[in-house]
C-alpha atoms as a PDB file:
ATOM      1  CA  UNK A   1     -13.034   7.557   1.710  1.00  0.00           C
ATOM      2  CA  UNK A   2     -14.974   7.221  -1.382  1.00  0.00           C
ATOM      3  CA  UNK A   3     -13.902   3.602  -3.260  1.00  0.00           C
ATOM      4  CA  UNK A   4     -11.088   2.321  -0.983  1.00  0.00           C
ATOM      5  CA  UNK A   5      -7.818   0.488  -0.397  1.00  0.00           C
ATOM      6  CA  UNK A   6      -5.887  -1.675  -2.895  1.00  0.00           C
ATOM      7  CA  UNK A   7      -4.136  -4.233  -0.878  1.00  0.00           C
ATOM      8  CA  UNK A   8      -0.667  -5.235  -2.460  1.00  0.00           C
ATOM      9  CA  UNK A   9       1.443  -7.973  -0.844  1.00  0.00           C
ATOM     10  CA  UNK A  10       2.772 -11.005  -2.108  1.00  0.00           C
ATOM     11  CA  UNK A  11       2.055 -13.356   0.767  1.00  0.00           C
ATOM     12  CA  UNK A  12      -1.608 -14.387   1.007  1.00  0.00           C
ATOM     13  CA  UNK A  13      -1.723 -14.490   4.595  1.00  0.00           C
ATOM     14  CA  UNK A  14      -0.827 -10.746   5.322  1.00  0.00           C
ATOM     15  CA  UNK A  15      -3.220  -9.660   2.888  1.00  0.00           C
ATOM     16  CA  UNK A  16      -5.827 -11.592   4.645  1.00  0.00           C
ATOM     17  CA  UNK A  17      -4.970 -10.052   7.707  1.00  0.00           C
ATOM     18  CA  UNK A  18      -4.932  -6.500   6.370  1.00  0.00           C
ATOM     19  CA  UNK A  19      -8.105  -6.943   4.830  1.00  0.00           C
ATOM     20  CA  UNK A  20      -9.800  -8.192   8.448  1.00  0.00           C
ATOM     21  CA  UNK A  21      -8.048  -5.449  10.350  1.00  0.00           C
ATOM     22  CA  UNK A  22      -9.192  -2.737   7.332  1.00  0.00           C
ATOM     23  CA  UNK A  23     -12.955  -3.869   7.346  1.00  0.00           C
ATOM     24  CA  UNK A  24     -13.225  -4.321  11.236  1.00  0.00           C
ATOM     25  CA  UNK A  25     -12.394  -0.212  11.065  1.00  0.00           C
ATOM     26  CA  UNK A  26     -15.196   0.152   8.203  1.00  0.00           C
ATOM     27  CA  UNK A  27     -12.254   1.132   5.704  1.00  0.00           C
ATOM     28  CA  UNK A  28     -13.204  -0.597   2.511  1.00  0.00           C
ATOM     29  CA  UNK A  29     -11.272  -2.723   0.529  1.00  0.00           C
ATOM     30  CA  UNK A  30     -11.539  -2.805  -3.411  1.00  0.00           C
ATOM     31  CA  UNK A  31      -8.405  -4.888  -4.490  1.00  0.00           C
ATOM     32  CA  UNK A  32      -5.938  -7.689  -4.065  1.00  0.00           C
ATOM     33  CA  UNK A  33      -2.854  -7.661  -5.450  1.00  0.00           C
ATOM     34  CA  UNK A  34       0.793 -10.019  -5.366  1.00  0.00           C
ATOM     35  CA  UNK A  35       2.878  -8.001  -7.003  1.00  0.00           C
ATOM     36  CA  UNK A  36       3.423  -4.515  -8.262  1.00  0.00           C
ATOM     37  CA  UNK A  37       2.832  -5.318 -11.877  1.00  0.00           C
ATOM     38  CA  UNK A  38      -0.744  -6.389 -10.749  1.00  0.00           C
ATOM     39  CA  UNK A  39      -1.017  -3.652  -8.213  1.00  0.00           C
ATOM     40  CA  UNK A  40      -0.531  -0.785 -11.470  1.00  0.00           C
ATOM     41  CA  UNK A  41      -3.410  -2.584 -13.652  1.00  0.00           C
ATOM     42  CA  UNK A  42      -5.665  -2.945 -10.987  1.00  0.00           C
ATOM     43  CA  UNK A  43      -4.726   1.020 -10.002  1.00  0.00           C
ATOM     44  CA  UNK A  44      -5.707   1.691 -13.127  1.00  0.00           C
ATOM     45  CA  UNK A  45      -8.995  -0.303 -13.556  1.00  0.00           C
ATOM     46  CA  UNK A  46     -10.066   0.552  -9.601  1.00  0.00           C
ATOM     47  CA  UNK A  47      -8.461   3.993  -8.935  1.00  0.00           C
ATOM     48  CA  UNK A  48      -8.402   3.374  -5.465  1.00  0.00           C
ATOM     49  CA  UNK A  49      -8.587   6.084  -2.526  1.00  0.00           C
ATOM     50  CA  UNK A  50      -5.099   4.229  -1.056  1.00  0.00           C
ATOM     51  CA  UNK A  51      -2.621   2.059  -2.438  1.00  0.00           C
ATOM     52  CA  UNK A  52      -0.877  -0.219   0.502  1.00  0.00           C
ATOM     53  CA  UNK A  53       2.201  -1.333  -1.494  1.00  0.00           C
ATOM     54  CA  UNK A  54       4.654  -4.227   0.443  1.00  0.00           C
ATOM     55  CA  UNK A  55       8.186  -3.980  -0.914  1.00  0.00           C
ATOM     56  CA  UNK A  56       9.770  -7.068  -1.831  1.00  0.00           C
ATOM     57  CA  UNK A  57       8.055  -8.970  -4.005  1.00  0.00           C
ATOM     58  CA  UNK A  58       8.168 -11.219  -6.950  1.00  0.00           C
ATOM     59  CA  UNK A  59       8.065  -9.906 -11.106  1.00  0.00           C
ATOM     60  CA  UNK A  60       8.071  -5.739  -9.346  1.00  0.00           C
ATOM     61  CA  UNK A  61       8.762  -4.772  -6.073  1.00  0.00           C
ATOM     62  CA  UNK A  62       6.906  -2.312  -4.466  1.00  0.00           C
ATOM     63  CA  UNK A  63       9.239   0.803  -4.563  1.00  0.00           C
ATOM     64  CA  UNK A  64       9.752   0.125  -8.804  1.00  0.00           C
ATOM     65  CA  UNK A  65       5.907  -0.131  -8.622  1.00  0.00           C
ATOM     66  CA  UNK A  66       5.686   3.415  -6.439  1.00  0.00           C
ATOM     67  CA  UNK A  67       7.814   5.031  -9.052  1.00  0.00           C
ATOM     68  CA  UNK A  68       5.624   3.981 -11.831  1.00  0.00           C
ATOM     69  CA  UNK A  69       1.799   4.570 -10.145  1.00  0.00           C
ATOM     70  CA  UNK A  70       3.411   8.209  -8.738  1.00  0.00           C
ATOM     71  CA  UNK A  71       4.808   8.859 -12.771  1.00  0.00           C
ATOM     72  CA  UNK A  72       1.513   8.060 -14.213  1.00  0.00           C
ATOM     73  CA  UNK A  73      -0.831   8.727 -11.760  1.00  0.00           C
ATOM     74  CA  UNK A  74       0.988  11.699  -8.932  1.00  0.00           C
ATOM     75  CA  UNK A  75      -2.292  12.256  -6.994  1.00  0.00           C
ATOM     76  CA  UNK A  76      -1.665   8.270  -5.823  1.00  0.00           C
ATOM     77  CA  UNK A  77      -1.762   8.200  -2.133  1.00  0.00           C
ATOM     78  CA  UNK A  78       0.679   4.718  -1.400  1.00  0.00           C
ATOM     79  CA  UNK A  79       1.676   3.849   1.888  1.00  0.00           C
ATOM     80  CA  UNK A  80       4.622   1.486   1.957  1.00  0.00           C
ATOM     81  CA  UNK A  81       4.276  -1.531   4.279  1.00  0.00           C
ATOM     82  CA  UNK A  82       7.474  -3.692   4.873  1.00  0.00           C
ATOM     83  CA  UNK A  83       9.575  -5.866   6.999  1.00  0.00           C
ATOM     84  CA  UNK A  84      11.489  -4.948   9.586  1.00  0.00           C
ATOM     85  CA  UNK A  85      14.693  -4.625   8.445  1.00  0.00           C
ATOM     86  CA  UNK A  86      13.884  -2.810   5.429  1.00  0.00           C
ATOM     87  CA  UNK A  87      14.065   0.841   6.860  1.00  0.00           C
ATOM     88  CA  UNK A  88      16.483   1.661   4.687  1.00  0.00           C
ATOM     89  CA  UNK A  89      13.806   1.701   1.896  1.00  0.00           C
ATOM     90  CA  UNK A  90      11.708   4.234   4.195  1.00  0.00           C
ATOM     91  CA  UNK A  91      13.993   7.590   2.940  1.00  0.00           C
ATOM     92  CA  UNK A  92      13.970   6.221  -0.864  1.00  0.00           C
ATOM     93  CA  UNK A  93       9.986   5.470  -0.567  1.00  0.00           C
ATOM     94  CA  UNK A  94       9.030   9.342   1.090  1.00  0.00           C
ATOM     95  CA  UNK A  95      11.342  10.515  -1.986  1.00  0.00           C
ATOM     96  CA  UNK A  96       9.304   8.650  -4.806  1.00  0.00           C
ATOM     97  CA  UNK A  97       6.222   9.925  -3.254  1.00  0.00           C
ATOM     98  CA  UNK A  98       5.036   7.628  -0.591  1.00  0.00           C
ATOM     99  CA  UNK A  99       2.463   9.066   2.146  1.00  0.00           C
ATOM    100  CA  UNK A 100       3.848   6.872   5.003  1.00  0.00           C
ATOM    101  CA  UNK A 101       5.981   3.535   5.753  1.00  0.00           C
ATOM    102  CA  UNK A 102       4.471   1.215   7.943  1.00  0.00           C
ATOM    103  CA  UNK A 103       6.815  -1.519   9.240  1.00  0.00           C
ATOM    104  CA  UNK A 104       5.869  -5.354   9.514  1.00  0.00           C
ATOM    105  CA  UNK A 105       4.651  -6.710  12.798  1.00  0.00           C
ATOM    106  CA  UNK A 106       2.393  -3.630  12.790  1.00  0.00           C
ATOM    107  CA  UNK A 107      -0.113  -2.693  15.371  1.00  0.00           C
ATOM    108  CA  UNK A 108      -3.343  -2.822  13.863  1.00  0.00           C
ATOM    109  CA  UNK A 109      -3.483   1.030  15.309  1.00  0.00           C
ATOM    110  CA  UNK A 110      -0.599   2.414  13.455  1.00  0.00           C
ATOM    111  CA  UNK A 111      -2.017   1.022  10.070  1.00  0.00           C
ATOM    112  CA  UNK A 112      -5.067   2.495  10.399  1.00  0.00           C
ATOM    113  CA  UNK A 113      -3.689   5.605  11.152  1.00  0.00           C
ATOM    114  CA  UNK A 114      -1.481   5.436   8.529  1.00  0.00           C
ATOM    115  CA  UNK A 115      -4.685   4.830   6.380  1.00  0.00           C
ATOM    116  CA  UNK A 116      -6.555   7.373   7.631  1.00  0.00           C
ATOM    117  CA  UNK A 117      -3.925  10.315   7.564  1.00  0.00           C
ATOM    118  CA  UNK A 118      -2.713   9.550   3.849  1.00  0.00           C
ATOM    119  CA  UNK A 119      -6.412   9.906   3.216  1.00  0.00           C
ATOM    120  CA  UNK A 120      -6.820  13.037   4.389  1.00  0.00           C
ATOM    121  CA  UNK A 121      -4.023  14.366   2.384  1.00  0.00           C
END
């Protein structure tokens, strides 16, 4: 992984906890973001290795956000990360281009995987 992971999630404390589970597995991260609109500028300024894109959230959610970074930019590698509840999204996020959907509680283990194989793509 050559730059990193852009975080995108509008509550503070997940992104805190991604961010300590990411750089306990030496995965870098390059970027914070709250919302997708923030999440596409600092794409473009940071063209990170991974975008982890949450789906509800506040000004764009995260599959409107997916649609636009895959549009503009189709070598993006997003993995969606959501509540539970919000499988629905999964089939709709795969179709727009996502790498993976990773449902909230996750296992620290399944997000890094999810990390790691979207990566490798």
């Amino acid at each position: 992984m050559k730059s990193g992971v852009l975080i995108v999630d509008d509550l503070y404390f997940i992104r805190i906890a991604i961010r300590e589970i990411l750089e306990k597995e030496k995965i870098p991260v390059v970027g914070e973001a709250e919302n997708g609109l923030q999440a596409i500028q600092l794409y473009e300024e940071i063209k990170p290795d991974i975008v982890l894109l949450d789906i509800t959230m506040p000004l764009m959610d995260g599959l409107t956000a997916l649609q636009v970074l895959k549009s503009k930019y189709p070598e993006a590698k997003v993995v969606m990360c959501s509540a539970l509840g919000q499988q629905k999204y999964l089939i709709k996020a795969i179709q727009l281009g996502a790498s993976d959907f990773v449902v909230k509680p996750f296992k620290p283990e399944r997000l890094i995987n999810s990390i790691k194989k979207a990566s490798e793509v």
